[in-house]
N, C-alpha and C. Protein backbone atom coordinates (compact mmCIF):
# COMPACT_ATOMS: atom_id res chain seq x y z
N UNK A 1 -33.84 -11.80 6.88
CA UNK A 1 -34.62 -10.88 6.09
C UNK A 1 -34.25 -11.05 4.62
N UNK A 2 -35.42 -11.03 3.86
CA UNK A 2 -34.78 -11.08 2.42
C UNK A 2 -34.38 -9.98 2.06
N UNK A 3 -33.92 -9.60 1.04
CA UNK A 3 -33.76 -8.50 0.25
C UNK A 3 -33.36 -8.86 -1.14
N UNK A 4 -32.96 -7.69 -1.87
CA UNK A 4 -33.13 -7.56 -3.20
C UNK A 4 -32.17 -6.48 -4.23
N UNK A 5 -31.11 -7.27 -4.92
CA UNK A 5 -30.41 -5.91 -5.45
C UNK A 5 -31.38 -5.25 -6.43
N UNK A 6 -31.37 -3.77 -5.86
CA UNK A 6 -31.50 -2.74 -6.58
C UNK A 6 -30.83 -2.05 -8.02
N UNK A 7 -29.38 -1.66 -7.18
CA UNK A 7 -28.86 -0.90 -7.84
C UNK A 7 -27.27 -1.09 -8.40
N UNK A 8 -26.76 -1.47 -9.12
CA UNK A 8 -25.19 -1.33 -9.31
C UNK A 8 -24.90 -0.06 -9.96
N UNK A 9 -24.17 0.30 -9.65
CA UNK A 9 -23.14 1.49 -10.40
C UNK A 9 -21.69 1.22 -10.16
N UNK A 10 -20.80 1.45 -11.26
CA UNK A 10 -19.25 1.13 -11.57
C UNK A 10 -18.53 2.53 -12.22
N UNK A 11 -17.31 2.71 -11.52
CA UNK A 11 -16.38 3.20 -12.12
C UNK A 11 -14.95 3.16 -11.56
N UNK A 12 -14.23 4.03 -12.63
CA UNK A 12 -12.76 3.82 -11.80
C UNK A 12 -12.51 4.84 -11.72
N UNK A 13 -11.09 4.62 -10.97
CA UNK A 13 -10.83 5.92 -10.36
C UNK A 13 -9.01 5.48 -10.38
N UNK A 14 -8.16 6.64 -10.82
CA UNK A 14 -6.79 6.65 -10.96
C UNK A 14 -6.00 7.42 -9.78
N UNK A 15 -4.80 7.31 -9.09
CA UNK A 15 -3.54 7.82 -8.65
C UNK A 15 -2.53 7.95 -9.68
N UNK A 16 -2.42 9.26 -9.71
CA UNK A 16 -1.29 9.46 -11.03
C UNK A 16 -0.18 9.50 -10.55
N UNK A 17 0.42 9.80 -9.21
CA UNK A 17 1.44 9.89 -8.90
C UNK A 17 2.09 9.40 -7.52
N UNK A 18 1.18 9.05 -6.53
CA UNK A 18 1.33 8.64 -5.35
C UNK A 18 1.12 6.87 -5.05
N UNK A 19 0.85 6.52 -6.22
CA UNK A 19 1.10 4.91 -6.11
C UNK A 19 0.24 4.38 -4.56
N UNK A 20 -0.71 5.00 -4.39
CA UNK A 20 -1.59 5.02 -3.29
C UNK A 20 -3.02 4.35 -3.88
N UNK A 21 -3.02 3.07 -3.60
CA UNK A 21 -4.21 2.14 -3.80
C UNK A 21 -5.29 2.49 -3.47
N UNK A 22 -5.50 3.32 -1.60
CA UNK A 22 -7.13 3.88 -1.67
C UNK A 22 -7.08 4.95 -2.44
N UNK A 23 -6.10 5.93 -2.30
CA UNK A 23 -6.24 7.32 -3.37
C UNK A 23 -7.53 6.63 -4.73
N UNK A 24 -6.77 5.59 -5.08
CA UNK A 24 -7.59 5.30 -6.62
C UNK A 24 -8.73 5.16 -5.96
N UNK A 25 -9.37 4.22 -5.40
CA UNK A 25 -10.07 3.54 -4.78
C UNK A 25 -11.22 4.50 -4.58
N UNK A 26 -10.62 5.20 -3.53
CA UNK A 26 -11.58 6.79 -3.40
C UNK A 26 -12.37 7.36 -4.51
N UNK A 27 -11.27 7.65 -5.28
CA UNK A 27 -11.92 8.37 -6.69
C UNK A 27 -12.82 7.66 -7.45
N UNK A 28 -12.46 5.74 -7.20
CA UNK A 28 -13.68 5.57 -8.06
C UNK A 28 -14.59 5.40 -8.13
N UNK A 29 -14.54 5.04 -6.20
CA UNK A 29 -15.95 5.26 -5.69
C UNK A 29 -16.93 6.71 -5.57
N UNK A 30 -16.20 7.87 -5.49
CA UNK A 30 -16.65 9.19 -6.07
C UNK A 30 -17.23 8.98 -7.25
N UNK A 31 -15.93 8.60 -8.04
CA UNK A 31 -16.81 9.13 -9.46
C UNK A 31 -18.10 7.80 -9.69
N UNK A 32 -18.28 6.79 -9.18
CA UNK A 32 -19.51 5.90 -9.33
C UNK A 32 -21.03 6.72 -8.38
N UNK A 33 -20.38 7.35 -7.48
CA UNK A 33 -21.56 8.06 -6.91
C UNK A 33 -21.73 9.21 -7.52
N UNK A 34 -21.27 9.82 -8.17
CA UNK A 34 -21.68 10.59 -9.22
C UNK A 34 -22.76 10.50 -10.23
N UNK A 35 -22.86 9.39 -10.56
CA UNK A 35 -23.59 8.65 -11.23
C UNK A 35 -24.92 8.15 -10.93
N UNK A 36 -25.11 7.92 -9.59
CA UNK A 36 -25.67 7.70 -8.88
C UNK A 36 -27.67 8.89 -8.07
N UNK A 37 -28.37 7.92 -8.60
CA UNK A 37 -29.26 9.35 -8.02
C UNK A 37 -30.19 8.14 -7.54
N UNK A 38 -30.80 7.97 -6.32
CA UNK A 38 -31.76 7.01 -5.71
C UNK A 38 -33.00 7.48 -4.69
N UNK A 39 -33.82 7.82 -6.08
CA UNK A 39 -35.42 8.20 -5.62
C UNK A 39 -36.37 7.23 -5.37
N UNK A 40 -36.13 5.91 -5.34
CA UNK A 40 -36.69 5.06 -5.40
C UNK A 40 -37.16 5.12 -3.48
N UNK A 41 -36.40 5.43 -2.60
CA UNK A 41 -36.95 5.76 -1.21
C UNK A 41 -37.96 6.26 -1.31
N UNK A 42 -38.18 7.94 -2.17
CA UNK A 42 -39.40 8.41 -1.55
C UNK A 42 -40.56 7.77 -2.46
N UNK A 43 -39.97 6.76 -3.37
CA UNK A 43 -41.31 6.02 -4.30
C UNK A 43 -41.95 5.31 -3.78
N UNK A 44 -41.21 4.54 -2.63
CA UNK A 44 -41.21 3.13 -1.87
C UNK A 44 -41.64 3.21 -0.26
N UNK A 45 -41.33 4.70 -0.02
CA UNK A 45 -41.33 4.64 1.98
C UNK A 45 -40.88 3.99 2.20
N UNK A 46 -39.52 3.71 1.79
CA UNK A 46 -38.31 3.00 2.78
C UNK A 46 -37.19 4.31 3.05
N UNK A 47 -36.45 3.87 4.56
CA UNK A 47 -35.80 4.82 5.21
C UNK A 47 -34.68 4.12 4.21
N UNK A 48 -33.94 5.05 3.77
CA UNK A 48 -32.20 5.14 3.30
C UNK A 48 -31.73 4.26 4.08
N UNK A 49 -31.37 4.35 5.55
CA UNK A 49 -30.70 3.51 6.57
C UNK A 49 -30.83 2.37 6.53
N UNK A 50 -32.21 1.45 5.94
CA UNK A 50 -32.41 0.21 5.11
C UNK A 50 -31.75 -0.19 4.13
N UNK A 51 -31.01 0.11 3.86
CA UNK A 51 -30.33 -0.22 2.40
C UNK A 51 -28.74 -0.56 3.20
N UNK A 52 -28.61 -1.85 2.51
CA UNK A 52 -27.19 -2.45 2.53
C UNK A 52 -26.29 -2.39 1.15
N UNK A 53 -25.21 -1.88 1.61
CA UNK A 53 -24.19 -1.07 0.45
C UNK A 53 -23.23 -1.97 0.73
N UNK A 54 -23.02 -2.45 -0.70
CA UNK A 54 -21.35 -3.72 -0.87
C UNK A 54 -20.60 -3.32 -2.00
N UNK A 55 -19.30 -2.72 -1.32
CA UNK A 55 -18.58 -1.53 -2.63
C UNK A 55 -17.27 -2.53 -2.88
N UNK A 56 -17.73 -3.15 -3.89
CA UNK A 56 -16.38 -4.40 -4.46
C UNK A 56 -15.35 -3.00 -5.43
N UNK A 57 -14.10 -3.62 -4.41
CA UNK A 57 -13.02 -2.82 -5.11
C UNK A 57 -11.52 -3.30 -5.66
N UNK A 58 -11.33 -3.37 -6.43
CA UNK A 58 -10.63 -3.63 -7.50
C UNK A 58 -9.26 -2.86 -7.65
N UNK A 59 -8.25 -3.75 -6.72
CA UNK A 59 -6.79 -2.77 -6.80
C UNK A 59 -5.57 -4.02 -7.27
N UNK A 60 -4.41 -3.30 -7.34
CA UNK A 60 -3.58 -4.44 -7.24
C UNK A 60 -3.29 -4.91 -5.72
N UNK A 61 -3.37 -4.18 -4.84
CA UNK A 61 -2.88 -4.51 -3.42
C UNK A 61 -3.93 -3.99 -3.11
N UNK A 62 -4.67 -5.06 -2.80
CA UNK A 62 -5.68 -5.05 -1.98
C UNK A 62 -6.31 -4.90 -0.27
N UNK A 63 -5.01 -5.00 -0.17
CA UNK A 63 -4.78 -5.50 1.79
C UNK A 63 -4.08 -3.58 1.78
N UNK A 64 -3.78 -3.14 0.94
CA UNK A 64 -3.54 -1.64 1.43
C UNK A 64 -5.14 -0.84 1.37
N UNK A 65 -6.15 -1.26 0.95
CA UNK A 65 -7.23 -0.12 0.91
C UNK A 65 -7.83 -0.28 2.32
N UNK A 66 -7.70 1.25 2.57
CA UNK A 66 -8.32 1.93 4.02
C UNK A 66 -9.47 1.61 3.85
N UNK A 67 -10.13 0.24 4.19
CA UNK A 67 -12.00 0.09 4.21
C UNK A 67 -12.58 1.68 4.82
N UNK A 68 -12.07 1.99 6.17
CA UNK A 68 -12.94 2.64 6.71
C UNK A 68 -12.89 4.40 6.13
N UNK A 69 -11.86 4.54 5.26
CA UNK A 69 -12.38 5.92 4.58
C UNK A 69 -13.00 5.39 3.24
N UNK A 70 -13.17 4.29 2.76
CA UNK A 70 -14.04 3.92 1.35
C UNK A 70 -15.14 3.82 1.82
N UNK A 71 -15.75 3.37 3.21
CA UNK A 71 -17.06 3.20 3.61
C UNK A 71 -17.45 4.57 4.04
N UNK A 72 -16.80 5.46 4.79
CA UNK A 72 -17.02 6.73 4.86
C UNK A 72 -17.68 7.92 3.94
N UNK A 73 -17.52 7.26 2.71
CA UNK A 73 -17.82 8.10 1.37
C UNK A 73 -19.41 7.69 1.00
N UNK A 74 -19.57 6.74 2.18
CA UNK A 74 -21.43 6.59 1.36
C UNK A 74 -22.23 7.10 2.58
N UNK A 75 -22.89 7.83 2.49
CA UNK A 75 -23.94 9.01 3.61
C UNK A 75 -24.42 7.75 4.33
N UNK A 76 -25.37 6.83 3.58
CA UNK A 76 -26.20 5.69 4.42
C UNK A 76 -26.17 4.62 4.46
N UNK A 77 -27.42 4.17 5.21
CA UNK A 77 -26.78 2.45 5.06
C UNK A 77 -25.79 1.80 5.93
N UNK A 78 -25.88 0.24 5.90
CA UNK A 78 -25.03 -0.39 6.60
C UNK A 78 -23.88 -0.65 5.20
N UNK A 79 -23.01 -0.27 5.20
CA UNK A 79 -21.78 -0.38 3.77
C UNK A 79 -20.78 -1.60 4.51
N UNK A 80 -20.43 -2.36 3.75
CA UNK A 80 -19.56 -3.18 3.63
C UNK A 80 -18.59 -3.09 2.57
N UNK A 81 -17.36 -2.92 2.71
CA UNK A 81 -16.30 -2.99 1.37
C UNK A 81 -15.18 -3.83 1.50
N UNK A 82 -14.86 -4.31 0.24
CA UNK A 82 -15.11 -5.72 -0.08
C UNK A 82 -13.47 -5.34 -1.16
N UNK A 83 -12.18 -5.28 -0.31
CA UNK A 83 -10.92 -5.04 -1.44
C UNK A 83 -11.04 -6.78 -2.72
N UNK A 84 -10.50 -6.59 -3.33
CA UNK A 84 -10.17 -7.69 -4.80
C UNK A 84 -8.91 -7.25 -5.14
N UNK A 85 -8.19 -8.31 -5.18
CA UNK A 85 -7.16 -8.02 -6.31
C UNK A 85 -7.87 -8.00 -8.03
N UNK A 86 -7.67 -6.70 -8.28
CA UNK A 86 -7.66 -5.97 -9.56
C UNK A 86 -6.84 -4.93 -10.13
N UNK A 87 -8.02 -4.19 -10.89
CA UNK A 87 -7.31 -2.68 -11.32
C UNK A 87 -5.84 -2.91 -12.10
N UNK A 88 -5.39 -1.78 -11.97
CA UNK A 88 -4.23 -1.79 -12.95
C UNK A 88 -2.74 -1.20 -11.93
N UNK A 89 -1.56 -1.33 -12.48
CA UNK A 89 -0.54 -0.50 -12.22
C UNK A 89 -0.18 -0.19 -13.62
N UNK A 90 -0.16 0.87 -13.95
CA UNK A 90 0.62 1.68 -15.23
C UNK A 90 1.70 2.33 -15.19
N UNK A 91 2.78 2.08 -15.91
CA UNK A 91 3.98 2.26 -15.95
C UNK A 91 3.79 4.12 -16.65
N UNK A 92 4.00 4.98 -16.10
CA UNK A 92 3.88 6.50 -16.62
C UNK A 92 4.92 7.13 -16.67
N UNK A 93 6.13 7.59 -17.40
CA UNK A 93 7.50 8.11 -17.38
C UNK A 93 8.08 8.00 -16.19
N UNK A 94 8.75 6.70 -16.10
CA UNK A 94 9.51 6.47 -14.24
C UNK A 94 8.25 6.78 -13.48
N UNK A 95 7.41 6.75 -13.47
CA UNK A 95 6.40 6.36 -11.87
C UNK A 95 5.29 5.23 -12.62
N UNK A 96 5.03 5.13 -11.44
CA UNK A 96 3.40 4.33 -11.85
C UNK A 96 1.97 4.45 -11.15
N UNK A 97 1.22 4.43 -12.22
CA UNK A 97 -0.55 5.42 -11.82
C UNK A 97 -1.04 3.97 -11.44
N UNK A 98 -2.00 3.93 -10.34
CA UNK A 98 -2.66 3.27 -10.08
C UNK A 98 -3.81 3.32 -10.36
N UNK A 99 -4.37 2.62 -11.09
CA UNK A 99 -6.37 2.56 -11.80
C UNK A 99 -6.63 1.49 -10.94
N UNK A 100 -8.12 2.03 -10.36
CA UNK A 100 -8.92 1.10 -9.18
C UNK A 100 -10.13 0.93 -10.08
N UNK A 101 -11.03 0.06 -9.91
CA UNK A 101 -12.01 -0.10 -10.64
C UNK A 101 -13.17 -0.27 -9.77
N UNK A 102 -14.48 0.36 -9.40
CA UNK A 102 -15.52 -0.41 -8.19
C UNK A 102 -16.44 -0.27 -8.41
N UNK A 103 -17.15 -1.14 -7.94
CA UNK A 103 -18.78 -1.33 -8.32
C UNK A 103 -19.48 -1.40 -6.69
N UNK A 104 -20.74 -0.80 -6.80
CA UNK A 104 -21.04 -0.17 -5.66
C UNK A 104 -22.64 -1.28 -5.99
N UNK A 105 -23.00 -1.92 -5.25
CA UNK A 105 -24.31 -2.77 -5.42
C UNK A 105 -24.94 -2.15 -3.67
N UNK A 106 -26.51 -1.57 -4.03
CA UNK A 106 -27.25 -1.69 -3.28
C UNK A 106 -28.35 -2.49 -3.23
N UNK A 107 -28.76 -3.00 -1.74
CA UNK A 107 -29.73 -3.77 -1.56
C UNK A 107 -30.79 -3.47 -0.61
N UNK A 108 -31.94 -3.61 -0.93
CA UNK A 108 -33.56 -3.11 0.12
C UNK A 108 -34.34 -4.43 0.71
N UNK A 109 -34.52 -4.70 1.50
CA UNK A 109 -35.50 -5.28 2.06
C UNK A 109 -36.70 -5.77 1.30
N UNK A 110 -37.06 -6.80 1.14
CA UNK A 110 -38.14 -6.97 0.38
C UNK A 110 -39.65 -7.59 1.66
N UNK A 111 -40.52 -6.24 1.33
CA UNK A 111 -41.91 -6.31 2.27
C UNK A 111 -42.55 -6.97 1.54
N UNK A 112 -43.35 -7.69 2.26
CA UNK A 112 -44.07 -8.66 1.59
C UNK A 112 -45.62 -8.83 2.52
């Protein structure tokens, strides 16, 4: 089936104190769906559940993000998430904050 990106949206998301890679991860996929508003379904008569979601995420330890609570955070769709070594570790008075960075790309079916 073909399809077609739609939509990207990006943000990050920080752990200030728990040095917990999805913690960030979570948040920045929150705060990118925040951002986020997709009326283009009822423009189009396509079901939501059509749409394939690929949430590239951006940590330093990548092999620690819980895929299945980052995919949990999107209502529809078939979601795929996709860890990267990225993001940041920041050195914060004796601890260190973890900044995740993610970009959330959706894709629709193209009728023809």
């Amino acid at each position: 089936m073909t399809e077609q990106r739609l939509i990207i949206e990006m943000a990050q998301g920080v752990d200030l104190h728990g040095r917990d890679d999805t913690k960030a991860a979570r948040r920045a996929v929150e705060q990118a769906l925040q951002g986020a508003s997709l009326p283009i379904f009822g423009t189009l008569g396509v079901d939501r559940e059509e749409m394939r979601v690929v949430v590239h995420i951006g940590v330093p330890r990548p092999e620690a993000v819980d895929v299945d609570v980052i995919a949990g955070l999107l209502p529809y769709g078939s979601v795929e998430v996709v860890p990267e070594k990225g993001g940041l570790d920041v050195p914060v008075a004796g601890d260190v904050a973890v900044m995740a960075v993610a970009a959330i790309e959706v894709f629709l079916p193209v009728r023809g």
